[in-house]
PDB file of N, CA and C in Angstrom:
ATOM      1  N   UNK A   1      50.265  36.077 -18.706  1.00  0.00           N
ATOM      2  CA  UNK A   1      49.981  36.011 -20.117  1.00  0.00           C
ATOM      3  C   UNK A   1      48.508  35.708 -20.362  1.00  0.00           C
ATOM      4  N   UNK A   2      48.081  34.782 -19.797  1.00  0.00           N
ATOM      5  CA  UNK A   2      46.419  35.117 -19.728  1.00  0.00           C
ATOM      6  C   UNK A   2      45.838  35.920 -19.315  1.00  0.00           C
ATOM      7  N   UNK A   3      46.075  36.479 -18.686  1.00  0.00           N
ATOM      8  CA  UNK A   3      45.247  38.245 -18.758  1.00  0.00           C
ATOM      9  C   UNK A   3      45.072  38.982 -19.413  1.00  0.00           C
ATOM     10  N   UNK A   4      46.302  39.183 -20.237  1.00  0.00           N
ATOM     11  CA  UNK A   4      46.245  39.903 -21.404  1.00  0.00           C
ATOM     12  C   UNK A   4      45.988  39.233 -21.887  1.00  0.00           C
ATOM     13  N   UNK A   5      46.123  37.944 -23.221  1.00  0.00           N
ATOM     14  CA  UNK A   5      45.013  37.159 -23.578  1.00  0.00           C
ATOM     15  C   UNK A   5      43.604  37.383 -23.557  1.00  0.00           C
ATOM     16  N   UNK A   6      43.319  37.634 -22.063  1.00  0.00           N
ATOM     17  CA  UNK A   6      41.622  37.502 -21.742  1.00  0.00           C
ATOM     18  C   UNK A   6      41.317  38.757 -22.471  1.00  0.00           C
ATOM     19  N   UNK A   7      41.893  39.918 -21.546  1.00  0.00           N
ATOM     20  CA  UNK A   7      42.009  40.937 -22.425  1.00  0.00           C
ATOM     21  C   UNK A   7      41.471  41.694 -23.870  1.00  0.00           C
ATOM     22  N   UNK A   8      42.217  40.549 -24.410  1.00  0.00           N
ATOM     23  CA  UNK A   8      42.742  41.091 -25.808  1.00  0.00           C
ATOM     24  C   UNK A   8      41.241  40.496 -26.052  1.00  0.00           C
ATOM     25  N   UNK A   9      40.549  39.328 -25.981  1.00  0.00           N
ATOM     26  CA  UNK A   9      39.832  38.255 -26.110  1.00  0.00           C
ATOM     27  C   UNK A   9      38.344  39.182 -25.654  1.00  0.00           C
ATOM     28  N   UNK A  10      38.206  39.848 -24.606  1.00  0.00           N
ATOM     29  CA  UNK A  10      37.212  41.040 -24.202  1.00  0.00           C
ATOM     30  C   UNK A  10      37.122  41.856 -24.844  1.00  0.00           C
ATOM     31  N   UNK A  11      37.969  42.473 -25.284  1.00  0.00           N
ATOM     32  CA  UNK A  11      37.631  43.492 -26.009  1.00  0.00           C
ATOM     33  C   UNK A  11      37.455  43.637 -27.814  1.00  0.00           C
ATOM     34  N   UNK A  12      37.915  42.029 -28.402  1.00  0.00           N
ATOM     35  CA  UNK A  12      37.265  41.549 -29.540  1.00  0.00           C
ATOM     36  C   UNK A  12      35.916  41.825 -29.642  1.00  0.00           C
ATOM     37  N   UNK A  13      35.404  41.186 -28.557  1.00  0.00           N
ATOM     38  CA  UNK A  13      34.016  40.692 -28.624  1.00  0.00           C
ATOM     39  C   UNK A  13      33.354  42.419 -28.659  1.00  0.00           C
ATOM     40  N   UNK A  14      33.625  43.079 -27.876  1.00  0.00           N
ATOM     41  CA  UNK A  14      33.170  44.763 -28.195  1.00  0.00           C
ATOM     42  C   UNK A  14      32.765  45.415 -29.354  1.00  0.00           C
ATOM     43  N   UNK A  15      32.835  46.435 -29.511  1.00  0.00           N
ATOM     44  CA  UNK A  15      32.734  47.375 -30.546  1.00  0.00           C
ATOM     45  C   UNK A  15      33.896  47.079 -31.426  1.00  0.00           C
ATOM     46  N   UNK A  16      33.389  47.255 -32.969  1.00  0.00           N
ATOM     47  CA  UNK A  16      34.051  47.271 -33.690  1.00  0.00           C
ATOM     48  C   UNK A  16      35.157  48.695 -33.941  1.00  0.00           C
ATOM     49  N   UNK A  17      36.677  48.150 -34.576  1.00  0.00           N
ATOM     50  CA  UNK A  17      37.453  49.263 -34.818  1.00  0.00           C
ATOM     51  C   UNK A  17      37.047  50.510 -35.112  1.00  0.00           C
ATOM     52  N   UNK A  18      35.796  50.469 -36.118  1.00  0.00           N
ATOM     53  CA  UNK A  18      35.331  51.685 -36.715  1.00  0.00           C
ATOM     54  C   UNK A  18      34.372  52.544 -35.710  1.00  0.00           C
ATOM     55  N   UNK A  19      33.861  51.826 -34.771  1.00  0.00           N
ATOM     56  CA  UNK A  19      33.311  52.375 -33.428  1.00  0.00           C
ATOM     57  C   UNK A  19      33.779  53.136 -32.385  1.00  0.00           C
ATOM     58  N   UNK A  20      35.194  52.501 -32.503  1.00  0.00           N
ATOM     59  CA  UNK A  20      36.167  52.987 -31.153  1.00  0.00           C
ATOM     60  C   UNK A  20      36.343  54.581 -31.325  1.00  0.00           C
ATOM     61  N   UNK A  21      36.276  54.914 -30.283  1.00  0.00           N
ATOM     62  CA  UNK A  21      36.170  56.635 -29.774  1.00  0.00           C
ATOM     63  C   UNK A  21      36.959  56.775 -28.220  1.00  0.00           C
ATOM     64  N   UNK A  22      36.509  58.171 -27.831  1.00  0.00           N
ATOM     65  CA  UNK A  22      37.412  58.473 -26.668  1.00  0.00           C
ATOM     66  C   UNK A  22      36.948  57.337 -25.619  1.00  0.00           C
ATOM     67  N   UNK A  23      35.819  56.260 -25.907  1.00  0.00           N
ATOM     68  CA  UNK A  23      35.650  55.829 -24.293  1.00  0.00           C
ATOM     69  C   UNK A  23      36.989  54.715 -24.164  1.00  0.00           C
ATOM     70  N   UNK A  24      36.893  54.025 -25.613  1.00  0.00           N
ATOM     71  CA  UNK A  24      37.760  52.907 -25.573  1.00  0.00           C
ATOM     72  C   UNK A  24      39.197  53.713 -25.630  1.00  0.00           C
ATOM     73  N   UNK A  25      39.629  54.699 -25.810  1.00  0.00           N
ATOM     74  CA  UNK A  25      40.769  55.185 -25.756  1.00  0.00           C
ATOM     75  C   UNK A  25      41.445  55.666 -24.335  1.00  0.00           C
ATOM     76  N   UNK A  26      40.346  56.353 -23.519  1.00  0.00           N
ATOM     77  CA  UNK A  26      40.733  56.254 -22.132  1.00  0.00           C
ATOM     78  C   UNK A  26      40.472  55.099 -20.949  1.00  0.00           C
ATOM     79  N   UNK A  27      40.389  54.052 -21.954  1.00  0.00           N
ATOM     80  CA  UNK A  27      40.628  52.882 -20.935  1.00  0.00           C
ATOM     81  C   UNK A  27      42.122  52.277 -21.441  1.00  0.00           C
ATOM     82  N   UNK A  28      43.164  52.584 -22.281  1.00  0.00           N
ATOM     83  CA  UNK A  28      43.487  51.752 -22.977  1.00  0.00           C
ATOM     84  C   UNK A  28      44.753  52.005 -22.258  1.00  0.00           C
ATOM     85  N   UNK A  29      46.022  51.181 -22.018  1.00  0.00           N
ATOM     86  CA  UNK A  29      46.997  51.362 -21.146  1.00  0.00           C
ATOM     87  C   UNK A  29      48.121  51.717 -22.371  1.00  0.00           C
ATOM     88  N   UNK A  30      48.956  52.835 -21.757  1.00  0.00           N
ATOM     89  CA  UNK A  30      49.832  53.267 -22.383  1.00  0.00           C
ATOM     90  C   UNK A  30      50.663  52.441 -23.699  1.00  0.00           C
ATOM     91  N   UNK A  31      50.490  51.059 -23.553  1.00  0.00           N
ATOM     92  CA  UNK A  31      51.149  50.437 -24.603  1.00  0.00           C
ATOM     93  C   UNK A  31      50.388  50.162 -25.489  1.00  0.00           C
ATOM     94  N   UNK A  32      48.792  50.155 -25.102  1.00  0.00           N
ATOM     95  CA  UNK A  32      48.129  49.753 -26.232  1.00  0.00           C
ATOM     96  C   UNK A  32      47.707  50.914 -27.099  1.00  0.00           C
ATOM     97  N   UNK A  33      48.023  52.257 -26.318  1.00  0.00           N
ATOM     98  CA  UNK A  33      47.700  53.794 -26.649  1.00  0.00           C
ATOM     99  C   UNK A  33      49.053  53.811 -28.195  1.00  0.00           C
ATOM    100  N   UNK A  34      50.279  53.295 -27.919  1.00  0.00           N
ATOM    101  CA  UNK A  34      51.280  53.332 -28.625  1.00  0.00           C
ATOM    102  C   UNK A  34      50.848  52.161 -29.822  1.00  0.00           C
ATOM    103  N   UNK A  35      50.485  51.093 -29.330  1.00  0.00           N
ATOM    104  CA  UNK A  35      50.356  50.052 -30.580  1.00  0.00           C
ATOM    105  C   UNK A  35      49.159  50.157 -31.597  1.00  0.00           C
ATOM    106  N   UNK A  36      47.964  51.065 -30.649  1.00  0.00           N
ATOM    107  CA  UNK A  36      46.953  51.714 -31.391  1.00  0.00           C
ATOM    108  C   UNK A  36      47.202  52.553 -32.823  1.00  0.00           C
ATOM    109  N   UNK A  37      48.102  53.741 -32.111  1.00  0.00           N
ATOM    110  CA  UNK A  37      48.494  54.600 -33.261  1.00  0.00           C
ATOM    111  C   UNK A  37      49.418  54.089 -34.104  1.00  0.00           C
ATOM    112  N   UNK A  38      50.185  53.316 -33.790  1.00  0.00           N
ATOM    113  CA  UNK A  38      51.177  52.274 -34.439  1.00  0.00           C
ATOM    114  C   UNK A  38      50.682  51.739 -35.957  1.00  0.00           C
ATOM    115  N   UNK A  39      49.600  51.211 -35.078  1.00  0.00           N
ATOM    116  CA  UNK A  39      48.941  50.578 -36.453  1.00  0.00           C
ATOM    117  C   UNK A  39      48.675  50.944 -37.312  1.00  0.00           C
ATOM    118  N   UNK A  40      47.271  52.130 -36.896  1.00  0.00           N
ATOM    119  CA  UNK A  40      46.603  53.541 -37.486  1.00  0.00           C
ATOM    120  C   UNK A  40      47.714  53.825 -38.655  1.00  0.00           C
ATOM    121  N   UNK A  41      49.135  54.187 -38.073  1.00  0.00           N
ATOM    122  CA  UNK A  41      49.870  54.895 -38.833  1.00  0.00           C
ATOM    123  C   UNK A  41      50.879  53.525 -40.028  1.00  0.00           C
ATOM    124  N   UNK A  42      50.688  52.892 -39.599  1.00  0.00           N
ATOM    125  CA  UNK A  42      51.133  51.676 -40.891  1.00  0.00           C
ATOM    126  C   UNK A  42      50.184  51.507 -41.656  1.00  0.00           C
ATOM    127  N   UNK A  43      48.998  51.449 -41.263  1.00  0.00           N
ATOM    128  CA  UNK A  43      48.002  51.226 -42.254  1.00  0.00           C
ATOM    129  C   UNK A  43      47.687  52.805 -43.206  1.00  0.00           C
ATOM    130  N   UNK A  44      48.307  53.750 -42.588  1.00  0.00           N
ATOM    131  CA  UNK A  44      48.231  54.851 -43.153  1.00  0.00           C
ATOM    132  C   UNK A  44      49.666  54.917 -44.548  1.00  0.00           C
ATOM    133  N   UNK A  45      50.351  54.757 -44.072  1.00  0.00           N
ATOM    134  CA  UNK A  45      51.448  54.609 -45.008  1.00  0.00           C
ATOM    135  C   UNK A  45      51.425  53.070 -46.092  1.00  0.00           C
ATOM    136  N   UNK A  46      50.903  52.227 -45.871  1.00  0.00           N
ATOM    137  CA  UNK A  46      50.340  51.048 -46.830  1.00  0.00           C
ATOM    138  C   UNK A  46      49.782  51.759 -47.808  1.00  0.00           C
ATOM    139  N   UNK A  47      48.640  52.653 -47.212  1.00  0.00           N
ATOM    140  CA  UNK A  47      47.602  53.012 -48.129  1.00  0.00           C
ATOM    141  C   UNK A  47      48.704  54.276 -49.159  1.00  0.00           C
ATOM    142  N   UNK A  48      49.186  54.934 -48.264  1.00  0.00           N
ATOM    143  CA  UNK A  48      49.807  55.932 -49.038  1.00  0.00           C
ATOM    144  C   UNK A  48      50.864  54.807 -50.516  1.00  0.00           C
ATOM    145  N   UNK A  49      51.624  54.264 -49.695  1.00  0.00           N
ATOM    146  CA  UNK A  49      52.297  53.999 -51.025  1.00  0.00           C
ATOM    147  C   UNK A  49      51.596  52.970 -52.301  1.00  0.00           C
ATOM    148  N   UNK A  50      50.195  52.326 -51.779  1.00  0.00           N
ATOM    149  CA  UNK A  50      49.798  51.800 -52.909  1.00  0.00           C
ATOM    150  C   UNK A  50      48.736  52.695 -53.439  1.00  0.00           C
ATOM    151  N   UNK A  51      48.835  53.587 -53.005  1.00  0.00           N
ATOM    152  CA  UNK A  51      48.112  55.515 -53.729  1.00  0.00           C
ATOM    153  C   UNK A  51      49.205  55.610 -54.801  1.00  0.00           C
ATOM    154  N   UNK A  52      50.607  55.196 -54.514  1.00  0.00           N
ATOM    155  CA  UNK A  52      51.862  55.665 -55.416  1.00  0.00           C
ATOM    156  C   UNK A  52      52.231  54.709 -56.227  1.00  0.00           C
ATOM    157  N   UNK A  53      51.429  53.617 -56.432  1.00  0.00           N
ATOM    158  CA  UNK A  53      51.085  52.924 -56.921  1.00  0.00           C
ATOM    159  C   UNK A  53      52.108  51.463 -56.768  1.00  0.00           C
ATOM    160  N   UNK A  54      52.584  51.453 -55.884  1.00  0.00           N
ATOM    161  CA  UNK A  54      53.501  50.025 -54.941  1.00  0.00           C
ATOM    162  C   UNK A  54      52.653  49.304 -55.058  1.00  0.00           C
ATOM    163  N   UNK A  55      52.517  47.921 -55.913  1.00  0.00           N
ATOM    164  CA  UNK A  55      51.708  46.746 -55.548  1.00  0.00           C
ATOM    165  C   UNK A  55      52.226  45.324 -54.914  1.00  0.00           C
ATOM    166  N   UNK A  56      53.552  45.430 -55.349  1.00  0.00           N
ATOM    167  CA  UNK A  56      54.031  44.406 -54.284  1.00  0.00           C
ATOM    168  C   UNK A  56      55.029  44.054 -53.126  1.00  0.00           C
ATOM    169  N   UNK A  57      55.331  43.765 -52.443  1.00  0.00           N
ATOM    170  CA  UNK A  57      55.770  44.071 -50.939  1.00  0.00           C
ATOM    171  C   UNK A  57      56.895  44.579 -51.388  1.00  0.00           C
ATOM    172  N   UNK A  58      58.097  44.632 -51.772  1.00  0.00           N
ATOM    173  CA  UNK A  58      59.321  45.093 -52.238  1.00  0.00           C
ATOM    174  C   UNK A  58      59.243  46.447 -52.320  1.00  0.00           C
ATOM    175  N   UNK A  59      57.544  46.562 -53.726  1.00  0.00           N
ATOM    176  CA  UNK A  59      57.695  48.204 -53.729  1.00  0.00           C
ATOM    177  C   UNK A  59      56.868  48.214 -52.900  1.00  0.00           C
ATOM    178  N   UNK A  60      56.458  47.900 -51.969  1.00  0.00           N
ATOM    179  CA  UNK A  60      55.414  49.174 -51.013  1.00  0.00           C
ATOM    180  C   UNK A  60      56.517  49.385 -49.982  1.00  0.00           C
ATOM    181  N   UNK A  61      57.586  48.501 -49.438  1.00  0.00           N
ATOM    182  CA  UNK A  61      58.772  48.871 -48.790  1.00  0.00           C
ATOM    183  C   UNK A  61      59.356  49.764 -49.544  1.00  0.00           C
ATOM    184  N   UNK A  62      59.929  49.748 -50.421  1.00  0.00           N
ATOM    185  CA  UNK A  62      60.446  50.886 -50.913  1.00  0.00           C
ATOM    186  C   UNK A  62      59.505  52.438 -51.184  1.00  0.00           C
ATOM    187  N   UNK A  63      58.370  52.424 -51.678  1.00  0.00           N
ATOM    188  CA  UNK A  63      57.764  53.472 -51.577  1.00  0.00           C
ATOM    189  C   UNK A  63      57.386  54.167 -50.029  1.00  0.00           C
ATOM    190  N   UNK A  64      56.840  53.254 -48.918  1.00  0.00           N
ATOM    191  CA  UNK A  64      57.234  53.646 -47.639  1.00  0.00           C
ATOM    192  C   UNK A  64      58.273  54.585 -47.274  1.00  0.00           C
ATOM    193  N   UNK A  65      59.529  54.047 -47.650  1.00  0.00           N
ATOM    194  CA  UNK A  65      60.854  54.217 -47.087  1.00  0.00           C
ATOM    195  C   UNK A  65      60.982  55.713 -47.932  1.00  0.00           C
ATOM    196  N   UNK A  66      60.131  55.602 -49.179  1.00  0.00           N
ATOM    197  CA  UNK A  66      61.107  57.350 -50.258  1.00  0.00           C
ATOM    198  C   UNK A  66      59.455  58.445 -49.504  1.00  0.00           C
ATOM    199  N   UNK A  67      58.336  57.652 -49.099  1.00  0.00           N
ATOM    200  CA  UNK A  67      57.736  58.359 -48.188  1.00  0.00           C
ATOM    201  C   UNK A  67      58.138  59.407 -46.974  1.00  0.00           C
ATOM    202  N   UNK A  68      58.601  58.434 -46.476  1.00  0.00           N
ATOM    203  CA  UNK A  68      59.005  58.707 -45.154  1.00  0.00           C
ATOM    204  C   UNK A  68      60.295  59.947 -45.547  1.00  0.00           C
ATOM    205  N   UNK A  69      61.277  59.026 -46.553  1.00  0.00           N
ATOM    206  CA  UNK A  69      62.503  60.335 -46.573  1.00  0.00           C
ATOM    207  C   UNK A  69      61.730  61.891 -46.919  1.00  0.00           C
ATOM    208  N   UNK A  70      61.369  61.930 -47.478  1.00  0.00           N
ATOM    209  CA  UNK A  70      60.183  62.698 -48.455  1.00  0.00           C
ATOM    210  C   UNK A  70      59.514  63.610 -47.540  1.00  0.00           C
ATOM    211  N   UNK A  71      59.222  63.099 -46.405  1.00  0.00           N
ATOM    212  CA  UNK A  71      58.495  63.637 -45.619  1.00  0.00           C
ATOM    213  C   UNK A  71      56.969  64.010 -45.815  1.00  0.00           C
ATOM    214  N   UNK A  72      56.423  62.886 -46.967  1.00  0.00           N
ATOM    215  CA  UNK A  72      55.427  62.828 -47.624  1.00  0.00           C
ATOM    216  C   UNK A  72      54.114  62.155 -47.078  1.00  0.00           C
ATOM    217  N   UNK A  73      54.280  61.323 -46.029  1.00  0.00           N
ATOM    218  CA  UNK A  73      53.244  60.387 -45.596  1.00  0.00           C
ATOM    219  C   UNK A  73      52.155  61.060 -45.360  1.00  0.00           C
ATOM    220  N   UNK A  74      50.910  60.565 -45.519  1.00  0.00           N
ATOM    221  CA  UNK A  74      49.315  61.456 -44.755  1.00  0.00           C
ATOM    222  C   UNK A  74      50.044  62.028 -43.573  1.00  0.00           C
ATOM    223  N   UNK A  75      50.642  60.677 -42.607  1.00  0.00           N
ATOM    224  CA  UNK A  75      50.172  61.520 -41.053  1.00  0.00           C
ATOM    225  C   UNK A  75      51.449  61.082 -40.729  1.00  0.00           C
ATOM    226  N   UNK A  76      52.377  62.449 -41.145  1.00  0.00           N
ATOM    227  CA  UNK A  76      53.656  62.146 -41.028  1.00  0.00           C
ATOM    228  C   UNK A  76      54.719  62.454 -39.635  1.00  0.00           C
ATOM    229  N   UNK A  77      54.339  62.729 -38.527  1.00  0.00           N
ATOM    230  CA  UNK A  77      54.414  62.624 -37.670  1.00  0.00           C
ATOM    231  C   UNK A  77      54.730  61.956 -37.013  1.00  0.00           C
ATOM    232  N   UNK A  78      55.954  61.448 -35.559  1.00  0.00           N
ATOM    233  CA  UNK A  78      55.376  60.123 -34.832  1.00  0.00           C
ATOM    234  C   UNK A  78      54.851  59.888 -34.292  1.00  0.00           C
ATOM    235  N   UNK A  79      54.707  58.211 -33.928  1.00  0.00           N
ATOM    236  CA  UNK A  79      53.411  58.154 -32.931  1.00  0.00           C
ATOM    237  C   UNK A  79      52.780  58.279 -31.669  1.00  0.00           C
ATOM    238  N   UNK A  80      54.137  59.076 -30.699  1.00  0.00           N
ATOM    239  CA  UNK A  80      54.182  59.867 -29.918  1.00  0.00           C
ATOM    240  C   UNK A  80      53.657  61.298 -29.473  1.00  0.00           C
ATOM    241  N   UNK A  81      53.549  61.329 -30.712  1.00  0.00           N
ATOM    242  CA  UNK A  81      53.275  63.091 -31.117  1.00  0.00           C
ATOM    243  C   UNK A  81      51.376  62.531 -30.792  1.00  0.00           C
ATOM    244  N   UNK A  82      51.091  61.545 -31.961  1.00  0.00           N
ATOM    245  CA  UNK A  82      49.463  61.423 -31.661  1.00  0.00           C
ATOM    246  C   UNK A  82      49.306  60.839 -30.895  1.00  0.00           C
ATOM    247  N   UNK A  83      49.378  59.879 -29.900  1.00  0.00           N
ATOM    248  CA  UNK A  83      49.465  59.295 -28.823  1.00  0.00           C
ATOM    249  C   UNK A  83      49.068  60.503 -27.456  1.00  0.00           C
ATOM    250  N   UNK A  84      49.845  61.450 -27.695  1.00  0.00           N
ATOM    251  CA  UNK A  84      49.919  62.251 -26.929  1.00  0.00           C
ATOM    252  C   UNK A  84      48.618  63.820 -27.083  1.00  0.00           C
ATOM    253  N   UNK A  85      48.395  63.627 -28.723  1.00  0.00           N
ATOM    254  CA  UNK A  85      47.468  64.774 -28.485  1.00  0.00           C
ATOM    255  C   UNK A  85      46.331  64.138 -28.692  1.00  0.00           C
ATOM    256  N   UNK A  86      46.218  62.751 -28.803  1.00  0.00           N
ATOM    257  CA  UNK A  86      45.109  62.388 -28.168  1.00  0.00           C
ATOM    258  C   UNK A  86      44.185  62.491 -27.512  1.00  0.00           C
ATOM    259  N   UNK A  87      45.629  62.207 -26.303  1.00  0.00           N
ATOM    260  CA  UNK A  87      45.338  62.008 -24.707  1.00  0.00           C
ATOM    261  C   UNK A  87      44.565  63.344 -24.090  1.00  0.00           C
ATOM    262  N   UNK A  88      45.324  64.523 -24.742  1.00  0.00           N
ATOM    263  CA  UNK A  88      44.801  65.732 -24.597  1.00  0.00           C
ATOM    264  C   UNK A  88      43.498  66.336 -25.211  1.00  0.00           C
ATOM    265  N   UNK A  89      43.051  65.105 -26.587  1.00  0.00           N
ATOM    266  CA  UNK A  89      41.776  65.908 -26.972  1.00  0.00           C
ATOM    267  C   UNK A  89      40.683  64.785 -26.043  1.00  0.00           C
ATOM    268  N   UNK A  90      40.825  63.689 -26.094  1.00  0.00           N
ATOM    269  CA  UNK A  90      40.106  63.151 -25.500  1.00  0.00           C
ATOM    270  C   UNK A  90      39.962  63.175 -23.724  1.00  0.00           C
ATOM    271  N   UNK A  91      40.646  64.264 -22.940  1.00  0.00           N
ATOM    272  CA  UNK A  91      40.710  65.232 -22.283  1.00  0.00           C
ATOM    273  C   UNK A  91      39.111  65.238 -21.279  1.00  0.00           C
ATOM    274  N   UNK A  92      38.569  66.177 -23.055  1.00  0.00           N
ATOM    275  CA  UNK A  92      37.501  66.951 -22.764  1.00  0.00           C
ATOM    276  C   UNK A  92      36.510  66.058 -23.081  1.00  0.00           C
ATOM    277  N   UNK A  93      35.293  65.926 -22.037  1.00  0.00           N
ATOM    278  CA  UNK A  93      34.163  64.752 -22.030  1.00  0.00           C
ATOM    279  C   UNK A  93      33.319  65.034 -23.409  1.00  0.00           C
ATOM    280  N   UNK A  94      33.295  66.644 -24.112  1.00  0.00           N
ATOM    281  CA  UNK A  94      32.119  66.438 -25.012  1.00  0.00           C
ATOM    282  C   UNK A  94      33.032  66.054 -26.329  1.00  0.00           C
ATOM    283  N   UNK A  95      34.768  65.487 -26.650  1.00  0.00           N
ATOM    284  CA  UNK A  95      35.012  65.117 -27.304  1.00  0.00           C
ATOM    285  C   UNK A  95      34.991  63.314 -27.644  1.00  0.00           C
ATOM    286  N   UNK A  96      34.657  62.788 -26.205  1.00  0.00           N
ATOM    287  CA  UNK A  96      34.904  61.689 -25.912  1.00  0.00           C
ATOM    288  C   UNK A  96      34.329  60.378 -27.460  1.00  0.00           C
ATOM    289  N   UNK A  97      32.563  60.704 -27.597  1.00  0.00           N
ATOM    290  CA  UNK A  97      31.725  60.387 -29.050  1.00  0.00           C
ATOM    291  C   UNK A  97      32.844  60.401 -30.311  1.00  0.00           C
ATOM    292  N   UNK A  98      33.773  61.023 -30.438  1.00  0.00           N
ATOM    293  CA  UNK A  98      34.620  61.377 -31.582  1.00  0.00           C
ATOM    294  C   UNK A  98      35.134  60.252 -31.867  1.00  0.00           C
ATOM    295  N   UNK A  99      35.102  59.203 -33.035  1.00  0.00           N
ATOM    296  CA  UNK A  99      35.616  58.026 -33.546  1.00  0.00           C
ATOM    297  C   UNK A  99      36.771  58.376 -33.517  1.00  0.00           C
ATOM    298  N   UNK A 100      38.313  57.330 -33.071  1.00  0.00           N
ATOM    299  CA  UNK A 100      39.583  57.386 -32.986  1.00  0.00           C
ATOM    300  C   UNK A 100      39.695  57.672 -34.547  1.00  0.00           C
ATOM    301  N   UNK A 101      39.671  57.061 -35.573  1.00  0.00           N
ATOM    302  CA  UNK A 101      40.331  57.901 -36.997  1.00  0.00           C
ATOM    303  C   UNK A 101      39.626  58.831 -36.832  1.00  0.00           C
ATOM    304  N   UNK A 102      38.323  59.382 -36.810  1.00  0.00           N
ATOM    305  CA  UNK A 102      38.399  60.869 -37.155  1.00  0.00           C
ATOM    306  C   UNK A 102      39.088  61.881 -36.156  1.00  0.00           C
ATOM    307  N   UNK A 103      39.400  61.575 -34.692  1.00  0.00           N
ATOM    308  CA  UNK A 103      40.414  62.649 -33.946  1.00  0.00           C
ATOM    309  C   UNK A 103      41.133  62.565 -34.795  1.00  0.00           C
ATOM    310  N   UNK A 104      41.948  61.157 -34.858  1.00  0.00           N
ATOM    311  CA  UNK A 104      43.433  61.087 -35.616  1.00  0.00           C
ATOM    312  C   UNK A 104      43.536  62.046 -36.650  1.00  0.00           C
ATOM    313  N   UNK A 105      42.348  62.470 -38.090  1.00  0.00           N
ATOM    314  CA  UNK A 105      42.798  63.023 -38.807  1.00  0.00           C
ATOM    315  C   UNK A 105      42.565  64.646 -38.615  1.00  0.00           C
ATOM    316  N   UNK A 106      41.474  64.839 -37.472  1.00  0.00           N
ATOM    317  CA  UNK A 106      41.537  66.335 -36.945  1.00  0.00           C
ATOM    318  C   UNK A 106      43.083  66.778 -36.435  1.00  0.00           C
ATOM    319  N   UNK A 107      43.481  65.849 -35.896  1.00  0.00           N
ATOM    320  CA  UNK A 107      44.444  66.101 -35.038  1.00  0.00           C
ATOM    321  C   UNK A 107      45.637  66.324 -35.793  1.00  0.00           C
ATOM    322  N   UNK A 108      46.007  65.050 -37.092  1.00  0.00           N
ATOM    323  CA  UNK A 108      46.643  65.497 -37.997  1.00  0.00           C
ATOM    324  C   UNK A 108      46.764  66.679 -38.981  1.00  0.00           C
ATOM    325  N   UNK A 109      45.213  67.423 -39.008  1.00  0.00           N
ATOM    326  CA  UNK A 109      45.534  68.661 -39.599  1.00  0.00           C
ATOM    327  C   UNK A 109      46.187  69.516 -38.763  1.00  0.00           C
ATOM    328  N   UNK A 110      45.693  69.986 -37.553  1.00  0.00           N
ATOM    329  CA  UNK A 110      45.498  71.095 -36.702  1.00  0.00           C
ATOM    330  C   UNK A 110      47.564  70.856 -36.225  1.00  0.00           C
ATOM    331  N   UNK A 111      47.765  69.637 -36.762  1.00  0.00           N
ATOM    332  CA  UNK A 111      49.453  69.704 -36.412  1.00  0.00           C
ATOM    333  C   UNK A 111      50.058  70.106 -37.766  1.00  0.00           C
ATOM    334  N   UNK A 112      49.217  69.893 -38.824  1.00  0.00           N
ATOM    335  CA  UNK A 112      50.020  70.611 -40.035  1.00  0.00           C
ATOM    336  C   UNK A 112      50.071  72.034 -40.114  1.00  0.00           C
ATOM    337  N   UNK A 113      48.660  72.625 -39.268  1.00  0.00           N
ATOM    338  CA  UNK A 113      48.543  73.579 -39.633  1.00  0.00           C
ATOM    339  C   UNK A 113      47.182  74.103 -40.475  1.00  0.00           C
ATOM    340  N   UNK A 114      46.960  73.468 -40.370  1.00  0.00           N
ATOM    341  CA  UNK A 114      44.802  73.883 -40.934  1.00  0.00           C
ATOM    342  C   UNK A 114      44.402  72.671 -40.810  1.00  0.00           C
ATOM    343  N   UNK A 115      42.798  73.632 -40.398  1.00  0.00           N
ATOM    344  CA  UNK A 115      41.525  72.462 -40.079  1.00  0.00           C
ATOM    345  C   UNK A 115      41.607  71.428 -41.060  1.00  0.00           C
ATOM    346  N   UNK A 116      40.918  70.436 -40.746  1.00  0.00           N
ATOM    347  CA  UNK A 116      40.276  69.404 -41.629  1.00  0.00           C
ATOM    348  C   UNK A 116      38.804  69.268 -41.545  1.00  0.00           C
TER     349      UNK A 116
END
């Protein structure tokens, strides 16, 4: 448990979230690859339902939830799906510079179906 601790505690001190790109993504071990996009994608659906105008926890649960049925979310996908085409864009070394939200939302178009 202190390792991860230390860990977690190392890589605070780093680059900030808005920094992180393919280098910090291909160091990152499969669970943190999952809790990464995890997040990404809750904080994506927060934002969506107080877009729908949910201001307090009850309704942003409920707007979430008619999201999700809806099939309405930004990046409606799971987080398997980006986790995984990630792994594959960050692949290629001259994508590596690419900030993790902006793959995320390339990646989210090119799975809808047009560029972003």
């Amino acid at each position: 448990m202190a390792f991860a601790a230390g860990r977690i505690t190392g890589s605070q001190e780093g680059r900030r979230w808005v920094q992180y790109d393919g280098r910090e993504w291909t160091q990152f071990l499969p669970r943190e690859k999952q809790a990464y996009v995890a997040g990404f994608l809750a904080g994506g659906a927060l934002a969506d339902a107080q877009a729908a105008g949910a201001a307090d926890s009850t309704a942003v649960h409920q707007a979430v939830d008619s999201l999700v049925r809806s099939g309405r979310l930004r990046f409606p996908f799971g987080h398997m799906v980006y986790v995984t085409q990630l792994d594959e864009f960050y692949w290629w070394q001259n994508h590596l510079p690419v900030p993790l939200y902006a793959a995320l939302r390339d990646i989210d178009g090119s799975l809808k179906g047009h560029e972003q």
